[in-house]
Each structure stands twice: as structure tokens, then as C-alpha cells.
C-alpha atoms as a PDB file:
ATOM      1  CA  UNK A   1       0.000   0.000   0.000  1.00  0.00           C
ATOM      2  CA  UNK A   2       1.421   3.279  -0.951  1.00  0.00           C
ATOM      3  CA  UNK A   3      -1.084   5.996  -0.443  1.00  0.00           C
ATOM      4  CA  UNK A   4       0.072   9.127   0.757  1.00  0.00           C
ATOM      5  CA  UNK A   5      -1.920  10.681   3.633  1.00  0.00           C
ATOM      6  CA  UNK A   6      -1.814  14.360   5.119  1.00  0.00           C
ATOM      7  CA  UNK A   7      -4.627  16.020   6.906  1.00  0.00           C
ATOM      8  CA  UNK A   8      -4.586  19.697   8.157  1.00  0.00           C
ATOM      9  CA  UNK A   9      -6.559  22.192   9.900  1.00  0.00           C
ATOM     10  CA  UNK A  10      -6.706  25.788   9.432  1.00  0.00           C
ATOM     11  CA  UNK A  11      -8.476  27.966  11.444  1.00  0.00           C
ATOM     12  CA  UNK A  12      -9.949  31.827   9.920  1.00  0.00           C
ATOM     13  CA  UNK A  13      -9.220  34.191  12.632  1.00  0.00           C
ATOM     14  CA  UNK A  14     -12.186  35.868  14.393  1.00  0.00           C
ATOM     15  CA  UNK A  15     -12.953  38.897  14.006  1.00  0.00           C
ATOM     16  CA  UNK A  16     -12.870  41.131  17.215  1.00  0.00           C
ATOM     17  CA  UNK A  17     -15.195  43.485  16.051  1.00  0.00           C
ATOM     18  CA  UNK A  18     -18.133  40.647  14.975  1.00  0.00           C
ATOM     19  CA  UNK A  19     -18.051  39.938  18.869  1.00  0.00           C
ATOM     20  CA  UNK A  20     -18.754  43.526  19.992  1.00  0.00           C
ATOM     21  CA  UNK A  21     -20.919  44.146  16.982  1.00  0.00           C
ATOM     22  CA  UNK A  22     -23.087  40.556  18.173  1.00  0.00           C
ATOM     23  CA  UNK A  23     -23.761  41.959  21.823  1.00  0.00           C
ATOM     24  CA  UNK A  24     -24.364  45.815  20.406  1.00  0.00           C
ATOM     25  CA  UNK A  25     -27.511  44.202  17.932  1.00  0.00           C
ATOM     26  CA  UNK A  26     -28.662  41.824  20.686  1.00  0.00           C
ATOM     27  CA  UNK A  27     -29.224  44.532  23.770  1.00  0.00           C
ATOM     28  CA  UNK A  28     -30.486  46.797  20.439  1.00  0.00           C
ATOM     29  CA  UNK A  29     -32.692  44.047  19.486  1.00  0.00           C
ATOM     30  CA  UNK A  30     -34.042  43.337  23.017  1.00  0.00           C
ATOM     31  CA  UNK A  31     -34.809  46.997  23.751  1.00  0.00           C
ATOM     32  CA  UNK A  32     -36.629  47.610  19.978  1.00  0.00           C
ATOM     33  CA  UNK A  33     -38.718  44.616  20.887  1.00  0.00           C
ATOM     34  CA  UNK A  34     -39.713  45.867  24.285  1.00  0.00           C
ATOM     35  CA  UNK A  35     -40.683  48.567  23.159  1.00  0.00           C
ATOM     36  CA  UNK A  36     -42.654  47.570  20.318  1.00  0.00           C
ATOM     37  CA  UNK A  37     -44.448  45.429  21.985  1.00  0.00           C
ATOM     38  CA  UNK A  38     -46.546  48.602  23.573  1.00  0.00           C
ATOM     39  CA  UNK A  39     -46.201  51.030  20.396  1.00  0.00           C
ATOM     40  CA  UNK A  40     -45.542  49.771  17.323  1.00  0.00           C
ATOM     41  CA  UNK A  41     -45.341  46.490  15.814  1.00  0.00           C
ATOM     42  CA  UNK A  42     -42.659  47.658  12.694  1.00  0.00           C
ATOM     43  CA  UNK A  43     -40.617  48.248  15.974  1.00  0.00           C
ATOM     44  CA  UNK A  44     -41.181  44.485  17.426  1.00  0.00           C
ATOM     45  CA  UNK A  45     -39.732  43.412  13.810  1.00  0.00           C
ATOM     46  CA  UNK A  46     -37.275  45.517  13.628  1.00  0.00           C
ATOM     47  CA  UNK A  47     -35.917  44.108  16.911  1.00  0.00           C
ATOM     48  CA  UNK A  48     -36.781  40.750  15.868  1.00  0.00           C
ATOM     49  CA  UNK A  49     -35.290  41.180  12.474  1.00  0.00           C
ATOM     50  CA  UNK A  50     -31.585  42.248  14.785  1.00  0.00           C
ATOM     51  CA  UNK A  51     -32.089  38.985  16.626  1.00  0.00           C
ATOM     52  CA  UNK A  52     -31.832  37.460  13.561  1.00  0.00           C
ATOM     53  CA  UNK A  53     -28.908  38.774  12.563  1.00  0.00           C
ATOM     54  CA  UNK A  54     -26.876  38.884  15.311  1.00  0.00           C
ATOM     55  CA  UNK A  55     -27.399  35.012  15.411  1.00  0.00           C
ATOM     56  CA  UNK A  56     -26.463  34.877  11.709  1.00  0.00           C
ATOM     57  CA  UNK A  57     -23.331  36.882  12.252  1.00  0.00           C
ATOM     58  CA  UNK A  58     -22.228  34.418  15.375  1.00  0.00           C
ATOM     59  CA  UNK A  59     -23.279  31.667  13.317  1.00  0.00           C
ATOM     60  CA  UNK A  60     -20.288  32.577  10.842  1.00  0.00           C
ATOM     61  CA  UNK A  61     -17.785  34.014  13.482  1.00  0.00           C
ATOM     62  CA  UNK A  62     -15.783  30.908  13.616  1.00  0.00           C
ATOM     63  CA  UNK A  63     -14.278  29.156  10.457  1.00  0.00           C
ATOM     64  CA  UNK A  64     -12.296  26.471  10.230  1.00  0.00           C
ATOM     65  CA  UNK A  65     -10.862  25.020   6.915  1.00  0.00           C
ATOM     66  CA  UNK A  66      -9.706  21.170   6.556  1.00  0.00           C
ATOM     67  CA  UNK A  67      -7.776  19.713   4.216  1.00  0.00           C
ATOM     68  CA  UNK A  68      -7.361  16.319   3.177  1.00  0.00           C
ATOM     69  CA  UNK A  69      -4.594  14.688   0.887  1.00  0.00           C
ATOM     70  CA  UNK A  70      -5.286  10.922   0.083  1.00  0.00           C
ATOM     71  CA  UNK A  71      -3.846   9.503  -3.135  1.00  0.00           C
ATOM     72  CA  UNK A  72      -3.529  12.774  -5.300  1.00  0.00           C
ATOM     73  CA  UNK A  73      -7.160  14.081  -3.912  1.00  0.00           C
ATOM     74  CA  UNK A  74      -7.755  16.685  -1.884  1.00  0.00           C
ATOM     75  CA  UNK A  75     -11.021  16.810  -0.452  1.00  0.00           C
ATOM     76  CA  UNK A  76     -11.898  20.467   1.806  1.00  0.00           C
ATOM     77  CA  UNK A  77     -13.982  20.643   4.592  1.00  0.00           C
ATOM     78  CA  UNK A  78     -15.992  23.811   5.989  1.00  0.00           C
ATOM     79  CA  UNK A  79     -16.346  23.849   9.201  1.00  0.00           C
ATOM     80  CA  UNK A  80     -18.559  26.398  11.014  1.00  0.00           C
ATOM     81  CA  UNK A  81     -18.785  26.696  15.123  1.00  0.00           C
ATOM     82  CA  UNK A  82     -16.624  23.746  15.355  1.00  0.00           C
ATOM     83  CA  UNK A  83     -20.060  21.752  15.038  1.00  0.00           C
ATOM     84  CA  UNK A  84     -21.200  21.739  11.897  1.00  0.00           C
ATOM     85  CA  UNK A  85     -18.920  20.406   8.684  1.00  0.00           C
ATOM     86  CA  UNK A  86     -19.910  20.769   4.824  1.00  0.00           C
ATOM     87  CA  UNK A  87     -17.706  19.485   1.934  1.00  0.00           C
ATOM     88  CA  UNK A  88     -16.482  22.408   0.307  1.00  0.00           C
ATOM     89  CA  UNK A  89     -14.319  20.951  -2.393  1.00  0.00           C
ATOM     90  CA  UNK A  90     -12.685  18.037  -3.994  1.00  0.00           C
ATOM     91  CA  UNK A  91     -10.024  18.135  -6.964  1.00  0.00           C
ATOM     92  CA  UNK A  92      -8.486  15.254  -8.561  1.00  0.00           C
ATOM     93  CA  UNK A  93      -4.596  16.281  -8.899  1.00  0.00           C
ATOM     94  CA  UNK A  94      -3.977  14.526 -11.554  1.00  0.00           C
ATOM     95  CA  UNK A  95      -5.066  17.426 -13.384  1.00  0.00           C
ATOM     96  CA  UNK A  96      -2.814  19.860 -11.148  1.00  0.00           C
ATOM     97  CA  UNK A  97      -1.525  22.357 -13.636  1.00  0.00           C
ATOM     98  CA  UNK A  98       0.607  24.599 -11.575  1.00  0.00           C
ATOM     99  CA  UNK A  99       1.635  25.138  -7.775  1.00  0.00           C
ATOM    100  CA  UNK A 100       3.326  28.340  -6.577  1.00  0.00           C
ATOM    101  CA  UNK A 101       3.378  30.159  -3.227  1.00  0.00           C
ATOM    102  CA  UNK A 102       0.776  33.122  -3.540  1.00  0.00           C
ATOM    103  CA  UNK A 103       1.797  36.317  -5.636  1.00  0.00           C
ATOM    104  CA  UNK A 104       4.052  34.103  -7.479  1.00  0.00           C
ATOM    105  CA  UNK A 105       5.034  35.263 -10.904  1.00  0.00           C
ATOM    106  CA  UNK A 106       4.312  31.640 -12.211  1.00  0.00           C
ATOM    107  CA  UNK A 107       1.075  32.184 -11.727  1.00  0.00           C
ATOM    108  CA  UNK A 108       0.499  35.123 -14.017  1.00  0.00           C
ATOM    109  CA  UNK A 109      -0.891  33.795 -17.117  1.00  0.00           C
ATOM    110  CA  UNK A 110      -3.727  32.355 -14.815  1.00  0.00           C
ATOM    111  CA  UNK A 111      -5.536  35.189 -13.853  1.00  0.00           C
ATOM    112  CA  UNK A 112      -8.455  35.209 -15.330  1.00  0.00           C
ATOM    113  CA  UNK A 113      -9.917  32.454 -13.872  1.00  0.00           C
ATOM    114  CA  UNK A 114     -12.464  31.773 -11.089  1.00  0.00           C
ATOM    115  CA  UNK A 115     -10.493  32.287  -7.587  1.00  0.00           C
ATOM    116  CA  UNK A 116     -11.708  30.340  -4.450  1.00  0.00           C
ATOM    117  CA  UNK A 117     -10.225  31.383  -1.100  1.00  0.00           C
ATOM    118  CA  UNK A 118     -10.140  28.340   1.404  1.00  0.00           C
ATOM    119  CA  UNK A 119      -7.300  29.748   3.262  1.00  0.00           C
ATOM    120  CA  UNK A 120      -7.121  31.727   7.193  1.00  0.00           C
ATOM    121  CA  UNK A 121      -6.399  35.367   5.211  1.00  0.00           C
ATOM    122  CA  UNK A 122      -3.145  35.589   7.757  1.00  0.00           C
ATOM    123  CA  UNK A 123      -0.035  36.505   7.380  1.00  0.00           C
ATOM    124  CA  UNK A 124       1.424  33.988   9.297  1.00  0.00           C
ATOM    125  CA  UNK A 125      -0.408  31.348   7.266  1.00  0.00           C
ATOM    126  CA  UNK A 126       1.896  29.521   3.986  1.00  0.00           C
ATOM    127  CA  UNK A 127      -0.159  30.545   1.399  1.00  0.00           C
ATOM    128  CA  UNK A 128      -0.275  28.810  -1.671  1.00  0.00           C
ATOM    129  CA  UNK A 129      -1.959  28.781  -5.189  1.00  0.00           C
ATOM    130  CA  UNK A 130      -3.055  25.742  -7.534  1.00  0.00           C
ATOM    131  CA  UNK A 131      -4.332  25.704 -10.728  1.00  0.00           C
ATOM    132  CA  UNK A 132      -6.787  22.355 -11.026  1.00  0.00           C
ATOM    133  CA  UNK A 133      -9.226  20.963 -13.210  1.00  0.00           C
ATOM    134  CA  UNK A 134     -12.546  22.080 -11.274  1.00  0.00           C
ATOM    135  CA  UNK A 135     -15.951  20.846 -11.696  1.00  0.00           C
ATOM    136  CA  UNK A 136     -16.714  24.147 -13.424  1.00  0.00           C
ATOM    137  CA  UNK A 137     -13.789  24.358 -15.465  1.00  0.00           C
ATOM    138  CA  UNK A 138      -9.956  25.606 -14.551  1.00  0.00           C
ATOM    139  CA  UNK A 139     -10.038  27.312 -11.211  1.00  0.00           C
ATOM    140  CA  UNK A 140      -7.626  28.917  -8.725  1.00  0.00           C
ATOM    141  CA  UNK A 141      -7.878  27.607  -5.400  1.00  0.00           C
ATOM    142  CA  UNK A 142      -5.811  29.174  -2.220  1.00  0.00           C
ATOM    143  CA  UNK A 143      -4.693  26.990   0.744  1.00  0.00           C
ATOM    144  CA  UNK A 144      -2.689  27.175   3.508  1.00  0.00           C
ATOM    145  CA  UNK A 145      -0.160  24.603   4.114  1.00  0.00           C
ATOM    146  CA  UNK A 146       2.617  23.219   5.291  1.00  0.00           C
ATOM    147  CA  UNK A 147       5.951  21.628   4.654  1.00  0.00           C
ATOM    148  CA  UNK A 148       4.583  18.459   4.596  1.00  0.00           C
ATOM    149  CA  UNK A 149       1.284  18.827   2.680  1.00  0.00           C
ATOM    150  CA  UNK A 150       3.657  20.518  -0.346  1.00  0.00           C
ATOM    151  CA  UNK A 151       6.286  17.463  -0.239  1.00  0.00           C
ATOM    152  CA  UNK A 152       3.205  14.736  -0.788  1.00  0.00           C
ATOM    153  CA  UNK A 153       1.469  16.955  -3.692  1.00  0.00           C
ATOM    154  CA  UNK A 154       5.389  17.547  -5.182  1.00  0.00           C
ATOM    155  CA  UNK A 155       5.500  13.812  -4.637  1.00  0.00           C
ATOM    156  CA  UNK A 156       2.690  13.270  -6.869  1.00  0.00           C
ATOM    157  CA  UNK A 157       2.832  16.243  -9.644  1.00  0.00           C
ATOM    158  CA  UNK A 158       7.047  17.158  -9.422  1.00  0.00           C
ATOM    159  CA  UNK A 159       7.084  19.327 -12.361  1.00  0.00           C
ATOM    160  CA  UNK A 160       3.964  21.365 -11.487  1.00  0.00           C
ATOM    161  CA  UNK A 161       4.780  22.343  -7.468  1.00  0.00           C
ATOM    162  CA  UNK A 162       6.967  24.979  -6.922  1.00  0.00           C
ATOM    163  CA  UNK A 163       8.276  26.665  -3.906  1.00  0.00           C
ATOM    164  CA  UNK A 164      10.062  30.072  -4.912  1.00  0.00           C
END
């Protein structure tokens, strides 16, 4: 058996402001409501309506990205609160064109296509580009990764990964 197997998990920062923002539209929400509830009732769903999104914008407050490399696949997992997981993505590497750290000049004669953004947006994260056969077409997907994650794709697609 010769499958090579690297799993990684890379968490989006949260925002500092979402937090304050969250208990602002909540006490907001709970005094509109209150005091709807003996004037007005565009009032009551106003404050209803900030309930709402408050619990939207907590809902999306903490992302987490996971990425799986089995056997020239890599699957990507989104996962939301730390409870709930969706598949986001899953490209065959076999049809890895090119691999280059982000802002790489290698990567210039790709930019018109579709860009998907799966990694933290940090600076301390490895960012890196590929170019893979998508199920809509060519795409450009961003991860971050590691040392180890770039040896096992180099190890299956050599002439395509680069590191400069």
C-alpha cells in the first residue's frame, strides 16, 4: 500500500469586532422589541429582524478550513462553530496544472480564472496557489499549508509544485 496521507486544519481568525458588533444588535434588538411590543409592531420586527442577525453573524464568526490529501485528492472541509462540517471541495490532482506560493510570478498567465479562497487570510499562514481541473472548469484555489502537505502533492505532480 502506498497511499500518501496528510490532513490539516486551518483555522480563519475571528474577528474582534463581529463579537462587539453581536452583543451591540442583541441589547439593540431586546430593547426595539420591548418597546414595540406597547407602540408599534414595525418596531417588534425591527428588533426581531436584529435577533436574527446577530445570530447569523455568530453563526459565521468561527471558520475552520480542513484539508485532506489521500492519493492525489484533496477533499476540503468547511467547518462552522466547530459543530457543523460541509464538503467544500474536492479536486483530482492529476489534473494539477501549476503550484506556486501566492503572488508568485508563475502564476500570471492564470488570472483570469475563477479564484476560491479556502485559506485563514493571515499573514502567518503559507499561502499557496493551484491551478486544477474544477468541476466548473480551470479554477484557482488558495490553501494554507505546510511543509509536509507541499512534499506529498510535489511527490505526486514534481514538475507542477513549486516553492520560490
Amino acid at each position: 500500500m502506498n497511499d500518501t496521507y496528510v490532513e490539516l486544519l486551518v483555522k480563519k481568525p475571528q474577528l474582534k469586532a463581529a463579537s462587539g458588533l453581536h452583543h451591540i444588535m442583541v441589547g439593540l434588538g431586546a430593547v426595539l422589541f420591548i418597546i414595540g411590543l406597547f407602540t408599534n409592531i414595525l418596531i417588534t420586527v425591527s428588533g426581531l429582524l436584529l435577533f436574527l442577525g446577530a445570530y447569523l453573524l455568530m453563526l459565521n464568526a468561527c471558520i475552520e478550513f480542513e484539508y485532506l490529501y489521500l492519493d492525489k485528492e484533496l477533499s476540503i472541509d468547511k467547518i462552522k462553530n466547530q459543530s457543523k462540517r460541509k464538503k467544500a471541495a474536492s479536486y483530482d490532482l492529476t489534473t494539477l496544472e501549476v503550484m506556486a506560493p501566492k503572488g508568485s510570478h508563475r502564476l500570471d498567465s492564470y488570472n483570469n480564472l475563477k479564484v476560491r479562497d479556502f485559506s485563514s487570510e493571515s499573514e502567518e499562514g503559507n499561502a499557496y496557489e493551484l491551478v486544477v481541473e474544477g468541476k466548473d472548469g480551470r479554477e484557482r484555489i488558495i490553501i494554507d499549508t505546510t511543509k509536509e502537505l507541499v512534499k506529498a502533492i510535489r511527490m505526486a505532480a514534481p514538475r507542477n509544485v513549486f516553492t520560490d
